[in-house]
Protein backbone atom coordinates (compact mmCIF):
# COMPACT_ATOMS: atom_id res chain seq x y z
CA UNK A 1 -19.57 -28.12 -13.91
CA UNK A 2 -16.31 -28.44 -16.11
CA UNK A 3 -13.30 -29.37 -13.92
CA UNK A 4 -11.45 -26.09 -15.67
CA UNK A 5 -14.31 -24.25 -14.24
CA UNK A 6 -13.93 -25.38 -10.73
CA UNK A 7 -10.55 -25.09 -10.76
CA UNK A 8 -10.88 -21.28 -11.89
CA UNK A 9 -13.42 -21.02 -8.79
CA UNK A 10 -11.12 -22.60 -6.80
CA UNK A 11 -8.22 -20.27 -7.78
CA UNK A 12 -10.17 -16.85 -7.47
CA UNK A 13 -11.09 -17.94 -4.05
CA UNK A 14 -8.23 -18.50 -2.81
CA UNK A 15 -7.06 -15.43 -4.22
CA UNK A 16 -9.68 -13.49 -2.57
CA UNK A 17 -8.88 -15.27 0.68
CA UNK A 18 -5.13 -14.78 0.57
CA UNK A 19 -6.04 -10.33 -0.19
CA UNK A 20 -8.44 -10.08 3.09
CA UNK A 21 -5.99 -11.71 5.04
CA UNK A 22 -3.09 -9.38 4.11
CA UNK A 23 -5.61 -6.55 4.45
CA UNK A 24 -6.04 -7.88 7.90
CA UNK A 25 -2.89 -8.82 9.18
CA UNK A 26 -1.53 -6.02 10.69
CA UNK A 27 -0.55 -4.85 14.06
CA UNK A 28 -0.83 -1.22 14.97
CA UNK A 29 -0.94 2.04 12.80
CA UNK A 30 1.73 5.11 12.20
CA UNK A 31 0.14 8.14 11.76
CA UNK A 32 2.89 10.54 9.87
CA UNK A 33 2.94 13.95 9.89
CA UNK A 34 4.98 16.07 8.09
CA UNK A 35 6.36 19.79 8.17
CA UNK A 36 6.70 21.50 5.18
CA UNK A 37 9.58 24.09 5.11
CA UNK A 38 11.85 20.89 5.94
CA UNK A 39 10.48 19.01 3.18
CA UNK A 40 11.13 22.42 0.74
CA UNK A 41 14.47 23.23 2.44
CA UNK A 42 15.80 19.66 2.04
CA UNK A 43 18.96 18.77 -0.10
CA UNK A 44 17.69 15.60 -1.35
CA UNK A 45 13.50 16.75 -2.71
CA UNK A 46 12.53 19.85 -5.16
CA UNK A 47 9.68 21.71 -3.87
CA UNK A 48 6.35 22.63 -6.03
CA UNK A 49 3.30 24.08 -4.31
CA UNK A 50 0.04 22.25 -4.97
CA UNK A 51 -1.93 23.86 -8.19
CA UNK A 52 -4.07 25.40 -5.06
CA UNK A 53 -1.37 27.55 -3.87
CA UNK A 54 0.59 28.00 -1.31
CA UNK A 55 -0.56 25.51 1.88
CA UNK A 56 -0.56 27.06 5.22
CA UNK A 57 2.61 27.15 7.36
CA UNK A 58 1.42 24.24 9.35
CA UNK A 59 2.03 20.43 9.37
CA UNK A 60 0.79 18.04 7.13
CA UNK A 61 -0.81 14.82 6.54
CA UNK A 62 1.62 12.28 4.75
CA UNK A 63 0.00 9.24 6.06
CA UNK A 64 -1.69 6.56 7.77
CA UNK A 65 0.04 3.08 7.40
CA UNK A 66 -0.67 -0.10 8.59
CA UNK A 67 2.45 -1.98 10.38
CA UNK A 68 3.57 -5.20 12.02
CA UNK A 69 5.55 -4.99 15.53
CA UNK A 70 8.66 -6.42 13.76
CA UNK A 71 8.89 -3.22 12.24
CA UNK A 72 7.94 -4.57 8.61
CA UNK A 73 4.72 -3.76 6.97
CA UNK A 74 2.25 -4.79 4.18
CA UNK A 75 1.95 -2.95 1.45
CA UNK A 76 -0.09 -2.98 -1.86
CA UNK A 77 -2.78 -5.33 -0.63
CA UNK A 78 -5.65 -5.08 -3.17
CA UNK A 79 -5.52 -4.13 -6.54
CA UNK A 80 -9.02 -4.37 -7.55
CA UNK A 81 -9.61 -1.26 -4.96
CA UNK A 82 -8.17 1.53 -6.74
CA UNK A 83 -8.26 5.46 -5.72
CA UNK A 84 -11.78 6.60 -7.00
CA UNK A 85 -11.74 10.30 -5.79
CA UNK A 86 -15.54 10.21 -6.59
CA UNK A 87 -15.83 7.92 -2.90
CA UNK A 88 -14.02 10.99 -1.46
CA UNK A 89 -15.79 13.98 -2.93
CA UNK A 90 -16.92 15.98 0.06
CA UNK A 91 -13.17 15.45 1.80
CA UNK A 92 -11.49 16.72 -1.15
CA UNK A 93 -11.46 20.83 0.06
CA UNK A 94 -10.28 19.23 3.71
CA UNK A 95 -7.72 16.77 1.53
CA UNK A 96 -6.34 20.21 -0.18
CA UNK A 97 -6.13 21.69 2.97
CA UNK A 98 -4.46 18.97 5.07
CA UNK A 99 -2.94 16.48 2.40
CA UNK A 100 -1.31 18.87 0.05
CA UNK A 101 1.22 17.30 -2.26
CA UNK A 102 4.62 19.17 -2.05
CA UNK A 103 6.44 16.99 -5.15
CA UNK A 104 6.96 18.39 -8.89
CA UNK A 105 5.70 19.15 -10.72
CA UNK A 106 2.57 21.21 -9.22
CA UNK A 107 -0.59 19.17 -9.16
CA UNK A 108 -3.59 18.90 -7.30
CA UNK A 109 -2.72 15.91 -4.54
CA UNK A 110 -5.22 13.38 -6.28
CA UNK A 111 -1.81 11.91 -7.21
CA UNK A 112 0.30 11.50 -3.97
CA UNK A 113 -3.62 10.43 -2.18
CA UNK A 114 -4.21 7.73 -4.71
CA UNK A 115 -0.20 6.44 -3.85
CA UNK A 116 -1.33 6.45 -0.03
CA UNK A 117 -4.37 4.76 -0.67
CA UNK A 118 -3.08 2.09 -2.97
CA UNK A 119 -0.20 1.06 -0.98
CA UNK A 120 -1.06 1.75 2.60
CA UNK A 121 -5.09 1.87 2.79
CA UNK A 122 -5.44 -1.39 0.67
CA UNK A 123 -4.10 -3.50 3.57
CA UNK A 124 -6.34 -1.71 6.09
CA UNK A 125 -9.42 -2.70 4.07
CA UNK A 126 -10.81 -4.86 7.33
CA UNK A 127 -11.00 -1.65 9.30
CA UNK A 128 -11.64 1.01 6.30
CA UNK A 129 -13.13 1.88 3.45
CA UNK A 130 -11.46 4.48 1.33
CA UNK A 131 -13.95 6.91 2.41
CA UNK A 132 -13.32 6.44 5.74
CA UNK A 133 -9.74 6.03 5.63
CA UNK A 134 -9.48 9.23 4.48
CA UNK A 135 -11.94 10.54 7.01
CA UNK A 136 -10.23 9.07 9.96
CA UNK A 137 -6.69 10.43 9.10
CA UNK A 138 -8.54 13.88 8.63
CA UNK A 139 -9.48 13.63 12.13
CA UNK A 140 -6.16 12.52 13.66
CA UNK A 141 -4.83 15.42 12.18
CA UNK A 142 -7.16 17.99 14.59
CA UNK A 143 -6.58 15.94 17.81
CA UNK A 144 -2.85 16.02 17.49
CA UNK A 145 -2.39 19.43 16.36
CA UNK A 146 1.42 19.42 16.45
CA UNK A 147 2.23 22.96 15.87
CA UNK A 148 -0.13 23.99 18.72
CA UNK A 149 1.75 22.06 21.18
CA UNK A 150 5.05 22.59 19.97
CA UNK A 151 4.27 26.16 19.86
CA UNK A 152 2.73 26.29 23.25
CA UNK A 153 6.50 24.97 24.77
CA UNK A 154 7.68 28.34 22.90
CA UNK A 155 9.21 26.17 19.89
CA UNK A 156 8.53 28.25 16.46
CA UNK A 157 8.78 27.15 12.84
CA UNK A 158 11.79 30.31 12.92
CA UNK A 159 14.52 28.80 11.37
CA UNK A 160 15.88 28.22 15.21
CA UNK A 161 17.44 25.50 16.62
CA UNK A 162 15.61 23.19 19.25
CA UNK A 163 16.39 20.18 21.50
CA UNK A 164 15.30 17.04 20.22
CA UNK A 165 14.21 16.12 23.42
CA UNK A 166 12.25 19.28 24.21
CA UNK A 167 10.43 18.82 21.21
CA UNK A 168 9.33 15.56 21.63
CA UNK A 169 8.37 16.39 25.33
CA UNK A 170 6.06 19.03 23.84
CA UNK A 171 4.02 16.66 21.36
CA UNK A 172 4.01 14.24 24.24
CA UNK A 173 2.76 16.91 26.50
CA UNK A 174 -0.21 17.82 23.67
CA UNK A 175 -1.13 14.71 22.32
CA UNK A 176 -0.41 12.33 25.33
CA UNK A 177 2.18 9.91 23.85
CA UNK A 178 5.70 9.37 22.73
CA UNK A 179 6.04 10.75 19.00
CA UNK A 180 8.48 9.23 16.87
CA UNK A 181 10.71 12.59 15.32
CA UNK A 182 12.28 11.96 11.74
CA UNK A 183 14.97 14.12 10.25
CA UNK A 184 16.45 15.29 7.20
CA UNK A 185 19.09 17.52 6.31
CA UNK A 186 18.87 21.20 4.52
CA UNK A 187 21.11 22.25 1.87
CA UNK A 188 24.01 23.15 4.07
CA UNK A 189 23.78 19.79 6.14
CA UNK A 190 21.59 20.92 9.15
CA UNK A 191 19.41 18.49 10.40
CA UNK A 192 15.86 19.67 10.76
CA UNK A 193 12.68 18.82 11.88
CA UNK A 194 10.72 16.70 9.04
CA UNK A 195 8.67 14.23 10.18
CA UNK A 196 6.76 13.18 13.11
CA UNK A 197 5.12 9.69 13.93
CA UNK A 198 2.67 8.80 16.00
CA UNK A 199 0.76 5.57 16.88
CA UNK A 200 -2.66 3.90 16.75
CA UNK A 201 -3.90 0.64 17.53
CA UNK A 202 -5.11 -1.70 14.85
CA UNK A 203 -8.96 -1.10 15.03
CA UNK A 204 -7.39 2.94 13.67
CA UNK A 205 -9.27 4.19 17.16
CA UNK A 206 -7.02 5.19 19.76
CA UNK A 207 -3.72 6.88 20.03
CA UNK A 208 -1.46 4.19 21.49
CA UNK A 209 2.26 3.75 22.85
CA UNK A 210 4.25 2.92 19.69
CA UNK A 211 5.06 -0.61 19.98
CA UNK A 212 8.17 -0.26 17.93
CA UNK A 213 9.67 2.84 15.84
CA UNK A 214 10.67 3.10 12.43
CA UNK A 215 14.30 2.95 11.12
CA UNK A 216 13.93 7.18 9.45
CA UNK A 217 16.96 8.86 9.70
CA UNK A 218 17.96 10.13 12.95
CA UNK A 219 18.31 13.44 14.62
CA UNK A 220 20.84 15.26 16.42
CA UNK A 221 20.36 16.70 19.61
CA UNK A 222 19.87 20.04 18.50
CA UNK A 223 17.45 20.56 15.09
CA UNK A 224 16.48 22.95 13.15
CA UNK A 225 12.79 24.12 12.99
CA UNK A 226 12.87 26.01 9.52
CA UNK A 227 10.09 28.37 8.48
CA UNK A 228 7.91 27.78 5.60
């Protein structure tokens, strides 16, 4: 065989080698959640609702992201494992449902899924496919149901204000673990309820103490919980 041959081998090994490892080097998992009246009422994001309407007043699915325990994380691990929404045909009413895209303009989520995919899912490749990556999340989504628990402590998406801690007691209290709360800020500087984190470990199987949190912006002791 040619030496330029071999050396071409060589190369696309190496290259091959060098993507499984980043799509296996990872430490734990944030699952992220996100309420949508905070992302609508925020200063800082317009709002369009998904060509499907209107999504339910209920959280949603942003997404599920591989991370180290430094706090850093891989990202855009495999480019020759692009978002085919064929692999994910019988999730896509479920994806509509529970993965709705909120950004403008209007469009059908295929968008925001392939981003999630593509930068987050392609380093998870030694625990997922996409099929299943997407499958998995789904599921995460019914076991912690958020607004149940939060709603069970009497804590209503009413435009009220809450205590941070009381909040996070109540997700704690329904899904059994320490959620990570993100804020942002509505038009008239209020900080509100946006995002909650929670945890897996790195086989994307269990619910887990969060090793470390992530560096979101902060919340007051009092937030808003704005309708939608």
């Amino acid at each position: 065989m040619e030496p330029k041959c071999l050396l071409l081998i060589y190369l696309l090994v190496l290259q091959s080698l060098a993507l499984l490892c980043a799509s296996q080097d990872f430490d734990f998992f944030y699952f992220v959640q996100q309420w949508p009246g905070a992302y609508c009422h925020s200063d800082k994001k317009s709002c369009c609702y998904p060509t499907t309407g209107k999504p339910a007043a209920d959280f949603s699915i942003h997404g599920l992201w591989p991370n180290y325990n430094d706090g850093s994380y891989p990202q855009n691990c495999d480019s020759n494992n692009p978002f085919d929404a064929s692999k994910i045909s019988d999730l896509i009413s479920n994806m509509r449902k529970n993965w709705p895209s909120l950004s403008c303009p209007s469009n059908d989520g295929e968008s925001f899924w392939s981003h999630e995919w593509e930068k987050h899912g392609t380093c998870s490749e030694s625990v997922f496919d996409q099929h299943s990556y997407f499958e998995t999340t789904l599921g995460l989504k019914q076991q912690a149901n958020l607004l149940k628990a939060l709603k069970a402590a009497g804590i209503e998406p009413d435009g009220s204000s809450y205590s941070l801690e009381n909040i996070k007691d109540a997700i704690k209290e329904g899904s059994g673990y320490t959620p990570w709360i993100e804020c942002n800020e509505d038009s008239s500087g209020n900080s509100q309820l946006y995002q909650v984190y929670l945890c897996l470990d790195k086989s994307g199987s269990n619910l887990i103490e969060c090793p470390i949190f992530p560096k979101g912006k902060r919340c007051g002791s009092e937030i808003e919980f704005p309708n939608f």
